[in-house]
C-alpha atoms as a PDB file:
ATOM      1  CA  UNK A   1       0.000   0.000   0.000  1.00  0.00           C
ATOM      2  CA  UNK A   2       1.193   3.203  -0.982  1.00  0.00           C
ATOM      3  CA  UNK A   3       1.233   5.844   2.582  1.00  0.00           C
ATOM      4  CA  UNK A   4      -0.027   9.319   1.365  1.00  0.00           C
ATOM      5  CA  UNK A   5       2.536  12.393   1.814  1.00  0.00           C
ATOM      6  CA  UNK A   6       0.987  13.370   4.905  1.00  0.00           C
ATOM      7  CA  UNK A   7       1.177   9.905   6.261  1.00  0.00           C
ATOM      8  CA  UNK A   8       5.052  10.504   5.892  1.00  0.00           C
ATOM      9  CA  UNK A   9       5.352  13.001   9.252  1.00  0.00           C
ATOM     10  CA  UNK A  10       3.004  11.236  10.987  1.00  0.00           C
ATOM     11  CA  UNK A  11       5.095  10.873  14.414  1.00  0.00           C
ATOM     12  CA  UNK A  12       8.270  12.331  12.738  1.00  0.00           C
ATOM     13  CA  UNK A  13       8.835  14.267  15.865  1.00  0.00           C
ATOM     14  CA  UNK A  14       7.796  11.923  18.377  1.00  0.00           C
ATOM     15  CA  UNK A  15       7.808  12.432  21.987  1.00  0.00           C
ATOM     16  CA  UNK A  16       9.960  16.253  20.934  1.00  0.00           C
ATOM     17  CA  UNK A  17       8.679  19.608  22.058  1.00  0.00           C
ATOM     18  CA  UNK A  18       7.651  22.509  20.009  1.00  0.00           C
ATOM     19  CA  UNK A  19       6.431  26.054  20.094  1.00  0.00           C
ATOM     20  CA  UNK A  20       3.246  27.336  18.211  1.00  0.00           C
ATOM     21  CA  UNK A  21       3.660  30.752  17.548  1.00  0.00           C
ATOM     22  CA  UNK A  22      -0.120  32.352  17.736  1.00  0.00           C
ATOM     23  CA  UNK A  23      -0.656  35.909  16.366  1.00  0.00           C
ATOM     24  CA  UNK A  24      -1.842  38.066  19.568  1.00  0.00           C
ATOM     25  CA  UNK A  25       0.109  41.798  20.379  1.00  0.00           C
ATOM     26  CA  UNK A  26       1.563  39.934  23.361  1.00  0.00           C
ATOM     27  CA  UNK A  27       4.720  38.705  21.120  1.00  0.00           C
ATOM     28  CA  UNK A  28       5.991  42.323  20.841  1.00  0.00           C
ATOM     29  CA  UNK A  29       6.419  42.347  24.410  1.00  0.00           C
ATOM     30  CA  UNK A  30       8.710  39.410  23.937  1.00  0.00           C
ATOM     31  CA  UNK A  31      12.301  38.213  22.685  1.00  0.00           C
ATOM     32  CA  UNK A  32      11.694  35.599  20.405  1.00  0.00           C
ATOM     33  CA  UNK A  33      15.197  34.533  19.231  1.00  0.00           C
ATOM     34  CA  UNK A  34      15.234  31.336  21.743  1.00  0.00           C
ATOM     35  CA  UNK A  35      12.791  30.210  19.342  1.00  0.00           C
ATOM     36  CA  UNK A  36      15.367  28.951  17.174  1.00  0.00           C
ATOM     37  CA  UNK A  37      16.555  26.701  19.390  1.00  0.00           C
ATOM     38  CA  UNK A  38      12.758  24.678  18.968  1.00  0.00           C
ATOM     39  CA  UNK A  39      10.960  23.197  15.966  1.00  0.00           C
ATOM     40  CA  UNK A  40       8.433  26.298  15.752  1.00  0.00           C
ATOM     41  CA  UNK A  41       4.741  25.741  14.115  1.00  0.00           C
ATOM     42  CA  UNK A  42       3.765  29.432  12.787  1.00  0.00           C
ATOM     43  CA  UNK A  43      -0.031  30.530  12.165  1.00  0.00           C
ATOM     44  CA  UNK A  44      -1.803  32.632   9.798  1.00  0.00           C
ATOM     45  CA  UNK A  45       0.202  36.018   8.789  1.00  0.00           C
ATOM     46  CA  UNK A  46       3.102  35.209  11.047  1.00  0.00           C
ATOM     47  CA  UNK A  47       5.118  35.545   8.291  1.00  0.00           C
ATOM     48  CA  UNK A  48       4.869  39.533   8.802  1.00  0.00           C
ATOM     49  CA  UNK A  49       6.589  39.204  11.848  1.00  0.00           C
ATOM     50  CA  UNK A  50       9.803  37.104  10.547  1.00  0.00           C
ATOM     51  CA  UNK A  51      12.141  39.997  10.149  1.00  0.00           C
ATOM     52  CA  UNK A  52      10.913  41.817  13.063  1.00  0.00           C
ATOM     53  CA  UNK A  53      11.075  38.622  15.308  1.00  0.00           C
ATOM     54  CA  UNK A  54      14.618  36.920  14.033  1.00  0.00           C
ATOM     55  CA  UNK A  55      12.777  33.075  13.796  1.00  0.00           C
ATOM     56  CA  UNK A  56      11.818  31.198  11.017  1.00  0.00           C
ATOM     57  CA  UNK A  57       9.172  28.592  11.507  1.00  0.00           C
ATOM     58  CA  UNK A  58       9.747  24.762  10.602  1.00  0.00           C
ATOM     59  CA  UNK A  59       5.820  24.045   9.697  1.00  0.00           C
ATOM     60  CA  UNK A  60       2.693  26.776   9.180  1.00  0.00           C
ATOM     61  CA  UNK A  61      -0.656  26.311   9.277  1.00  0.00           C
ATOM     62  CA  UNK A  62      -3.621  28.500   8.186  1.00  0.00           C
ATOM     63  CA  UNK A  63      -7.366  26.859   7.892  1.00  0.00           C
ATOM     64  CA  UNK A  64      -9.593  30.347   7.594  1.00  0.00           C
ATOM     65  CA  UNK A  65     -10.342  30.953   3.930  1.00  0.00           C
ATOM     66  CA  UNK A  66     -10.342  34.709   4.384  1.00  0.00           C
ATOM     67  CA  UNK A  67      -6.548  34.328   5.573  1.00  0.00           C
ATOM     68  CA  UNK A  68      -5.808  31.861   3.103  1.00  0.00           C
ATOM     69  CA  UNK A  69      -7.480  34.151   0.146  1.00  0.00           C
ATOM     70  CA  UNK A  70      -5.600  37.031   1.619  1.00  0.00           C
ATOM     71  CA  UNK A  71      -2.413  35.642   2.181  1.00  0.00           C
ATOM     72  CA  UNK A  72      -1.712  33.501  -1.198  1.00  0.00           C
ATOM     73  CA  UNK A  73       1.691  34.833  -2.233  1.00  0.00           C
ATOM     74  CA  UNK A  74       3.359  34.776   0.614  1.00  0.00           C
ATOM     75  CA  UNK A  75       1.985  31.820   1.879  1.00  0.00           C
ATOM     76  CA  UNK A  76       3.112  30.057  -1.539  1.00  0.00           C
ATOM     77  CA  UNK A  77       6.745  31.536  -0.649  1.00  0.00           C
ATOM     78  CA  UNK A  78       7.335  30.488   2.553  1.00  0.00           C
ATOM     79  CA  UNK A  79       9.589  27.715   2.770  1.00  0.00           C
ATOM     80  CA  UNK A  80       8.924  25.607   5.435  1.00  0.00           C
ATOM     81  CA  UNK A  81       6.082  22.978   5.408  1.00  0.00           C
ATOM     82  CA  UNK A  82       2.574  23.833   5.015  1.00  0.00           C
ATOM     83  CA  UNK A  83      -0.578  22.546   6.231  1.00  0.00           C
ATOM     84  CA  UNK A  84      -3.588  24.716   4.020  1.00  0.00           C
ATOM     85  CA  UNK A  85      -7.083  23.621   4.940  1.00  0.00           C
ATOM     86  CA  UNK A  86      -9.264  22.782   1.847  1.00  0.00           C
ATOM     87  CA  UNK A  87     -11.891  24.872   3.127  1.00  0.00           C
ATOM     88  CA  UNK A  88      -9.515  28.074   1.964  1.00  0.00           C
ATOM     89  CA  UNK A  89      -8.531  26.360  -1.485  1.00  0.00           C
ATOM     90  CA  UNK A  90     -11.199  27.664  -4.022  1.00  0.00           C
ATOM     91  CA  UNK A  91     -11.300  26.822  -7.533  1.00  0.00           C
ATOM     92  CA  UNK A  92      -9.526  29.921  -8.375  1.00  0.00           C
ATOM     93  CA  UNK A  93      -6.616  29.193  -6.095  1.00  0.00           C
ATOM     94  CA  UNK A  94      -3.115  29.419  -7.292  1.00  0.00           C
ATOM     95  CA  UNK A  95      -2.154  27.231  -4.532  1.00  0.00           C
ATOM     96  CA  UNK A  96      -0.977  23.765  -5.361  1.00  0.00           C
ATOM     97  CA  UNK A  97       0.281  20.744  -3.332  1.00  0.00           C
ATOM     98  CA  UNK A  98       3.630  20.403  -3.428  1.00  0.00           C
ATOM     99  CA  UNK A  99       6.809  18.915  -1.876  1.00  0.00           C
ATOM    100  CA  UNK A 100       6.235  21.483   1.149  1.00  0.00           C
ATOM    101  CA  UNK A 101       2.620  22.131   0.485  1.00  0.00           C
ATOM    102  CA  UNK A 102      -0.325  19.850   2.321  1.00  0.00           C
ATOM    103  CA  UNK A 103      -3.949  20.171   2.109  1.00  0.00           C
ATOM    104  CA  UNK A 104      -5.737  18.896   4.741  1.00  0.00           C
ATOM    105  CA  UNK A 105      -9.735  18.075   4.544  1.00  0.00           C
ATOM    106  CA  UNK A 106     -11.239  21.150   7.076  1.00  0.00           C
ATOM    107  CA  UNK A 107     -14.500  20.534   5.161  1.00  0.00           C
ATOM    108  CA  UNK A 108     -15.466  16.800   6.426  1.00  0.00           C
ATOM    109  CA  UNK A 109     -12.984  15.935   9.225  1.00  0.00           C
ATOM    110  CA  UNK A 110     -13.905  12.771  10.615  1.00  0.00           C
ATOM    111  CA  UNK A 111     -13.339  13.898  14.163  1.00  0.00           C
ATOM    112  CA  UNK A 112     -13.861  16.436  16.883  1.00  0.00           C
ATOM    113  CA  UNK A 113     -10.351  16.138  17.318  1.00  0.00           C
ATOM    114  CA  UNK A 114      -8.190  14.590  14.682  1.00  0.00           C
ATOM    115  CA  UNK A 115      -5.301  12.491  16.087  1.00  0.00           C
ATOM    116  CA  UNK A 116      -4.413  11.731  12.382  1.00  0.00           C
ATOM    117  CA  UNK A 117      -4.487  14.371   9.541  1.00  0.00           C
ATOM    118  CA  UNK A 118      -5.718  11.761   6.937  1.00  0.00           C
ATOM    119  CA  UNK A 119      -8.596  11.950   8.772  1.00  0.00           C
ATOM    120  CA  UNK A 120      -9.205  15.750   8.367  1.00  0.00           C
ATOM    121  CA  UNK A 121      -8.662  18.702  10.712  1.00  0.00           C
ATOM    122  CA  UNK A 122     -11.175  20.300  12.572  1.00  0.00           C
ATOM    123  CA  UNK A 123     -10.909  24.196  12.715  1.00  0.00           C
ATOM    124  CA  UNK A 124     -13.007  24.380  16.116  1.00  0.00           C
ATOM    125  CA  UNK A 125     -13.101  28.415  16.067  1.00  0.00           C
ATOM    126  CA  UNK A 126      -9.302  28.990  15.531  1.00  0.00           C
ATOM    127  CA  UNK A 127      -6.273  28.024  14.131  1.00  0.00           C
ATOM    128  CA  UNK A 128      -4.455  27.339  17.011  1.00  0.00           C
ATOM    129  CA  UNK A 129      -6.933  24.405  17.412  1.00  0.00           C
ATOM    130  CA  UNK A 130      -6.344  23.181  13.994  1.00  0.00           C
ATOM    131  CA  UNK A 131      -1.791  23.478  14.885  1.00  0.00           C
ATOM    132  CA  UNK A 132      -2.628  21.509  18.089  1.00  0.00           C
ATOM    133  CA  UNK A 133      -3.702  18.355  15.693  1.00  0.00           C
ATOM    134  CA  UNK A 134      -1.204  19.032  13.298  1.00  0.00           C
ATOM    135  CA  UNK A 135       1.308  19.123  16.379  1.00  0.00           C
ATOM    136  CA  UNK A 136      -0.348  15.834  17.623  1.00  0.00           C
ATOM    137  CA  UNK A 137       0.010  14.034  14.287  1.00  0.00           C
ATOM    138  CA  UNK A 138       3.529  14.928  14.212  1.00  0.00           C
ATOM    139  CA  UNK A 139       4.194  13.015  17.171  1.00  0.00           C
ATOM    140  CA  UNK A 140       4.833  15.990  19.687  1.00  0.00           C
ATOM    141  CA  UNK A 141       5.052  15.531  23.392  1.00  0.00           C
ATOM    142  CA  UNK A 142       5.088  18.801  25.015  1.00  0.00           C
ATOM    143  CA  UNK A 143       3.255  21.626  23.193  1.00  0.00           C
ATOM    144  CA  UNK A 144       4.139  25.335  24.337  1.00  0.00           C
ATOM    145  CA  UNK A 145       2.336  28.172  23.139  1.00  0.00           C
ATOM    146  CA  UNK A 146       2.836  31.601  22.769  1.00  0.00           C
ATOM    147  CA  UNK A 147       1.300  34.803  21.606  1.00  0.00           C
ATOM    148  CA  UNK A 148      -2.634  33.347  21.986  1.00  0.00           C
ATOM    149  CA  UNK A 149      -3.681  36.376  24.216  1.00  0.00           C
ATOM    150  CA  UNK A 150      -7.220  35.080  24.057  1.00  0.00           C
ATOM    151  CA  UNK A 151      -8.398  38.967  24.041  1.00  0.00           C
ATOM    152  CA  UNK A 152      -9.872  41.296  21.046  1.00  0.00           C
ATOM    153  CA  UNK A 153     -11.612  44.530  20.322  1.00  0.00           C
ATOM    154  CA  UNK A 154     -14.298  44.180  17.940  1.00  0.00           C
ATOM    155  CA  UNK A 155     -18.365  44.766  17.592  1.00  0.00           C
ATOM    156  CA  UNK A 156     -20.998  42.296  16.642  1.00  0.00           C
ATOM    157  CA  UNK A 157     -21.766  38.482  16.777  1.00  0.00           C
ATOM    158  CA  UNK A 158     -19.247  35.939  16.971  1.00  0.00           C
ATOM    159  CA  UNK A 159     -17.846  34.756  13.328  1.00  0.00           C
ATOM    160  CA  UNK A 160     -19.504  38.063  12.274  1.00  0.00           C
ATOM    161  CA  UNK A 161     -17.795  38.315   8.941  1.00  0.00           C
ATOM    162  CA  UNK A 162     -16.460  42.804   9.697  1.00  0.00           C
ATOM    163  CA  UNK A 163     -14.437  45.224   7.353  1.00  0.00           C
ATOM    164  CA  UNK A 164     -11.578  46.535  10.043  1.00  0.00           C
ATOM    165  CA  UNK A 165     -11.503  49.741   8.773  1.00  0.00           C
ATOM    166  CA  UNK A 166      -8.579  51.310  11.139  1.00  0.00           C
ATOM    167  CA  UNK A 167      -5.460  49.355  12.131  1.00  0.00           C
ATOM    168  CA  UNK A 168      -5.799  46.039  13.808  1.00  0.00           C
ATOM    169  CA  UNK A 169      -5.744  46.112  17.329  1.00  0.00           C
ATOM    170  CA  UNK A 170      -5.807  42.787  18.150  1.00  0.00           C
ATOM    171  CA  UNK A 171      -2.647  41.191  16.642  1.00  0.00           C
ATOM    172  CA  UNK A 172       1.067  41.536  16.040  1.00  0.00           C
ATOM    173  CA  UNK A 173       1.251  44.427  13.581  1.00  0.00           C
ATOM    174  CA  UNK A 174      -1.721  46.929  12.920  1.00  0.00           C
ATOM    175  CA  UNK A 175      -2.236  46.097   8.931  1.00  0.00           C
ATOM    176  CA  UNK A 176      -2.588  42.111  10.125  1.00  0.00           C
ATOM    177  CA  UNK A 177      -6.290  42.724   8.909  1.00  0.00           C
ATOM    178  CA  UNK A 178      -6.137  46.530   9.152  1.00  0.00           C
ATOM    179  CA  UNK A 179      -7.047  49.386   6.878  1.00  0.00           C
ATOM    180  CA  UNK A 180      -9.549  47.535   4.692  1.00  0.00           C
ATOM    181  CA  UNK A 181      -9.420  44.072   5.255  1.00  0.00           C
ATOM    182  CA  UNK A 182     -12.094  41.913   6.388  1.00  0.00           C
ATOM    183  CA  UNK A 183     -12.457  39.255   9.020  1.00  0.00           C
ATOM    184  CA  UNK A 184     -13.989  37.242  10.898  1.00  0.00           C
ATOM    185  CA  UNK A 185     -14.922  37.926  15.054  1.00  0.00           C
ATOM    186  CA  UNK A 186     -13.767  35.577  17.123  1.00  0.00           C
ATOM    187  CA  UNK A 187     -15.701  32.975  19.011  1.00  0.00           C
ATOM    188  CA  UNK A 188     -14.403  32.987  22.251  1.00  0.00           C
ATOM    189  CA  UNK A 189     -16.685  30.182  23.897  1.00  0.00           C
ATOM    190  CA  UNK A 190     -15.936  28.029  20.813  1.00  0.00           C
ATOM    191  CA  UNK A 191     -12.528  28.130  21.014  1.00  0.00           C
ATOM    192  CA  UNK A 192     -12.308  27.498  24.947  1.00  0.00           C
ATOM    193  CA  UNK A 193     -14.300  24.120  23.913  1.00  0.00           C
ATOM    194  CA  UNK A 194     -12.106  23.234  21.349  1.00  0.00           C
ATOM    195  CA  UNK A 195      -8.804  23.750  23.995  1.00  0.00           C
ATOM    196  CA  UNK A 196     -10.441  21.936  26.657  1.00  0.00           C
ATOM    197  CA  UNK A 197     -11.026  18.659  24.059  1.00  0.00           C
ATOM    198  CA  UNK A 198      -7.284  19.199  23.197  1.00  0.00           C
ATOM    199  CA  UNK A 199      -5.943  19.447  26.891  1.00  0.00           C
ATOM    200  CA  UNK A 200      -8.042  16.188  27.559  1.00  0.00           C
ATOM    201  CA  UNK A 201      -6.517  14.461  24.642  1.00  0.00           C
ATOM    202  CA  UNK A 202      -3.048  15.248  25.097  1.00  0.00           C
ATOM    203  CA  UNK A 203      -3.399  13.931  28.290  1.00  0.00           C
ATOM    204  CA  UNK A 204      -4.758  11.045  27.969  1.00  0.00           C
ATOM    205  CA  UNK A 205      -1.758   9.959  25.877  1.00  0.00           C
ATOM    206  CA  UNK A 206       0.670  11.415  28.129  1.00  0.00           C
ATOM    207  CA  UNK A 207       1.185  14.738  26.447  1.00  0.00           C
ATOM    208  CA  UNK A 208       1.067  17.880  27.625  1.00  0.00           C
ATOM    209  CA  UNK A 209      -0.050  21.772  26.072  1.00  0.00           C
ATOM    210  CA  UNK A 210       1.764  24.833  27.910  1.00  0.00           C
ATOM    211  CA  UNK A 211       0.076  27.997  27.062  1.00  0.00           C
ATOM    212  CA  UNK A 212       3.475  30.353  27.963  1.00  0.00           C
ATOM    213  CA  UNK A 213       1.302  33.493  26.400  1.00  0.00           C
ATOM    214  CA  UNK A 214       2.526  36.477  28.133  1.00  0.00           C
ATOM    215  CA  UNK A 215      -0.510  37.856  30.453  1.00  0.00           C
ATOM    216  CA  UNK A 216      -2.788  35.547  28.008  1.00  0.00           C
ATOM    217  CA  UNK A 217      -6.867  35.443  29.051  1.00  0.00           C
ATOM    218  CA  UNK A 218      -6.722  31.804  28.453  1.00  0.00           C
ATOM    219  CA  UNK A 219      -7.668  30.030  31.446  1.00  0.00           C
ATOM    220  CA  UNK A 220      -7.512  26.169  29.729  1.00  0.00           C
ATOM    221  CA  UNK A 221      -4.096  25.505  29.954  1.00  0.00           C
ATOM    222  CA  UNK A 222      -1.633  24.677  32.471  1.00  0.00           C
ATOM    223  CA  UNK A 223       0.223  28.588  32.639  1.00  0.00           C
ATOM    224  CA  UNK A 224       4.250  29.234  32.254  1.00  0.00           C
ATOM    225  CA  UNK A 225       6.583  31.747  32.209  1.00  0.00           C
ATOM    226  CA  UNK A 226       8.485  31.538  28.567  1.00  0.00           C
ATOM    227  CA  UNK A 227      11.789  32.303  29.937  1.00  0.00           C
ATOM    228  CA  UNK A 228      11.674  28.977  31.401  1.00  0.00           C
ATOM    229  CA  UNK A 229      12.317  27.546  27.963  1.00  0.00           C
ATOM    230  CA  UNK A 230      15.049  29.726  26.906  1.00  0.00           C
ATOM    231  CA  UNK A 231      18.078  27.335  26.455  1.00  0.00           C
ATOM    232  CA  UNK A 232      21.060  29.089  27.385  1.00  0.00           C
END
């Protein structure tokens, strides 16, 4: 039988740790150059942070088809692998799979939480839920996360699809989805679902999520101070 390219990393970094690098204001508070010293999953636009930050990330994943609409050139120049969720890939798409390029099925996942990416990937209200699974299938032990401040500005309903007219106060840099761009609200409660399934299943198996946010609102996750991961 013939293993799909995704089946390939399945456990590739077993029982290692890594850092997923979310997108919240919080990481300009912080040094980040001790993250090259970890296998680093990046999110969304982080890529507007590399020179400003000094790290490069070793995977990236973005599910949300306004980011992935948004973001098609650079995300088809980054150079590290990719994890694209079909939901974002529309028939007009210049994105293609490739050596470093995986789609994975965000339209029909099989689970709530998928262990294994050939059986989908559940976007559960953010991103960061979709980089735990890819983190799982990868075989990661210990998950640390930074930058997931868990905290926004904005008016309306939940997944309220809103034009952010001004800059963007609620990530990195202020033209993340500033001046023009639209987005979608976050959904809080949805999210805080989708991190307590993850905590559960990472420990059932022995594994472990560290949400190392600095002054994050996320109350799922076991809390650390990032400096204790700096490896001097």
């Amino acid at each position: 039988m013939t293993l799909s390219r995704i089946s390939w990393l399945k456990n590739r970094h077993k029982d290692e740790t890594c850092v997923i690098v979310c997108n919240g204001p919080s990481l300009n508070e912080m040094d980040l150059k001790w993250l090259r010293d970890y296998t680093v999953i990046g999110l969304n636009k982080i890529f507007l942070g590399f020179k400003k930050f000094g790290f490069y990330p070793k995977y990236h994943v973005t599910v949300n088809p306004k980011v992935v609409e948004q973001s098609e050139k650079e995300l088809k120049k980054l150079t590290c692998v990719k994890f694209i969720g079909t939901r974002g890939i529309s028939e007009n798409s210049s994105i293609q799979e490739d050596a470093l390029t995986h789609f994975i099925n965000t339209k029909q996942p099989r689970y709530r939480f998928c262990k294994d990416l050939n059986d989908g990937c559940r976007e559960g209200g953010t991103v960061t839920y979709a980089a735990l699974q890819v983190a799982y299938h990868l075989g990661f032990k210990k998950v640390i996360i930074i930058g997931m401040d868990h905290n926004f500005e904005y008016e309306g309903k939940p997944n309220e699809a809103k034009v952010m007219s001004g800059a963007d106060p609620n990530h990195f840099i202020d033209n993340y989805f500033g001046y023009g761009q639209t987005w979608d609200n976050p959904d809080l409660e949805k999210s805080e679902e989708s991190y307590r399934i993850a905590k559960e299943i990472f420990e059932q198996d022995g594994r472990e999520i560290i949400d190392a946010t600095v002054n994050g609102k996320c109350t799922i996750f076991p809390k650390a101070d990032y400096r204790e991961f700096i490896r001097t």
